[in-house]
Protein backbone atom coordinates (compact mmCIF):
# COMPACT_ATOMS: atom_id res chain seq x y z
CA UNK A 1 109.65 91.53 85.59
CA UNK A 2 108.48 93.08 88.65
CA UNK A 3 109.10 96.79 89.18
CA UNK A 4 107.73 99.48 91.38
CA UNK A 5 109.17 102.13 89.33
CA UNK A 6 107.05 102.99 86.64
CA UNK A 7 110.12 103.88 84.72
CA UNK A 8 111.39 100.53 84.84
CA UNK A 9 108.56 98.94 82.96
CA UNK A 10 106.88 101.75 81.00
CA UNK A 11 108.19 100.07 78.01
CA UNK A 12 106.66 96.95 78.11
CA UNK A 13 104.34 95.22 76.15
CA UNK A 14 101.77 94.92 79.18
CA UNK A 15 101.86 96.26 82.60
CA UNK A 16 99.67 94.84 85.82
CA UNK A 17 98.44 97.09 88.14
CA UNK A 18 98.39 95.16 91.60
CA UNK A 19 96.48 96.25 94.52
CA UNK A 20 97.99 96.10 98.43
CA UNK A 21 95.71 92.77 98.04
CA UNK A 22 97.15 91.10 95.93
CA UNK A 23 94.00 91.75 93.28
CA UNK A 24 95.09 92.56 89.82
CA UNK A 25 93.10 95.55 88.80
CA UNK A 26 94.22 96.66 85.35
CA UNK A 27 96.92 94.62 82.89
CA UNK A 28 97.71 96.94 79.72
CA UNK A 29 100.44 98.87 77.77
CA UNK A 30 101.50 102.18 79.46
CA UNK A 31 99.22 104.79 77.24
CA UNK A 32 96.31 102.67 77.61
CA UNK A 33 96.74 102.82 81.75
CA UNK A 34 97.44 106.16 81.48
CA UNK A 35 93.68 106.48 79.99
CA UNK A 36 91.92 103.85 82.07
CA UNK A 37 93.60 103.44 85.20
CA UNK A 38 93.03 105.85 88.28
CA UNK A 39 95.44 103.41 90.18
CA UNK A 40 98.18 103.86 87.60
CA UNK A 41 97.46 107.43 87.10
CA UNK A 42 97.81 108.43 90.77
CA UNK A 43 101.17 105.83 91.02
CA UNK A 44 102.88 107.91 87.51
CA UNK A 45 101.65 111.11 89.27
CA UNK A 46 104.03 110.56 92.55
CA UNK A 47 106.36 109.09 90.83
CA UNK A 48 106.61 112.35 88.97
CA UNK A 49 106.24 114.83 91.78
CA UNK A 50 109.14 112.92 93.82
CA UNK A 51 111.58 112.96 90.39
CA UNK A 52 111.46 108.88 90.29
CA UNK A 53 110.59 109.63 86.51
CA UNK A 54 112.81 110.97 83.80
């Protein structure tokens, strides 16, 4: 699946993070990017702030 919505995909079993690049930076389960993942972090954070999330 590819998503941009976080909400889409928080649910699966592993999630790439994908730079403008093309480079695949991080590939993990939701809590774990959450943890490790600026990238992710800062993508869940405006996701939040704009109500994409529920």
């Amino acid at each position: 699946m590819i998503a941009q919505r976080i909400a889409s995909v928080k649910t699966a079993d592993r999630i790439a993070v994908i730079e403008s690049d093309g480079t695949i930076v991080h590939c993990a389960p939701h809590d774990v990017l959450m943890r490790e993942s600026e990238t992710y972090r800062d993508i869940y954070a405006s996701q939040v702030k704009s109500g994409s999330l529920p």
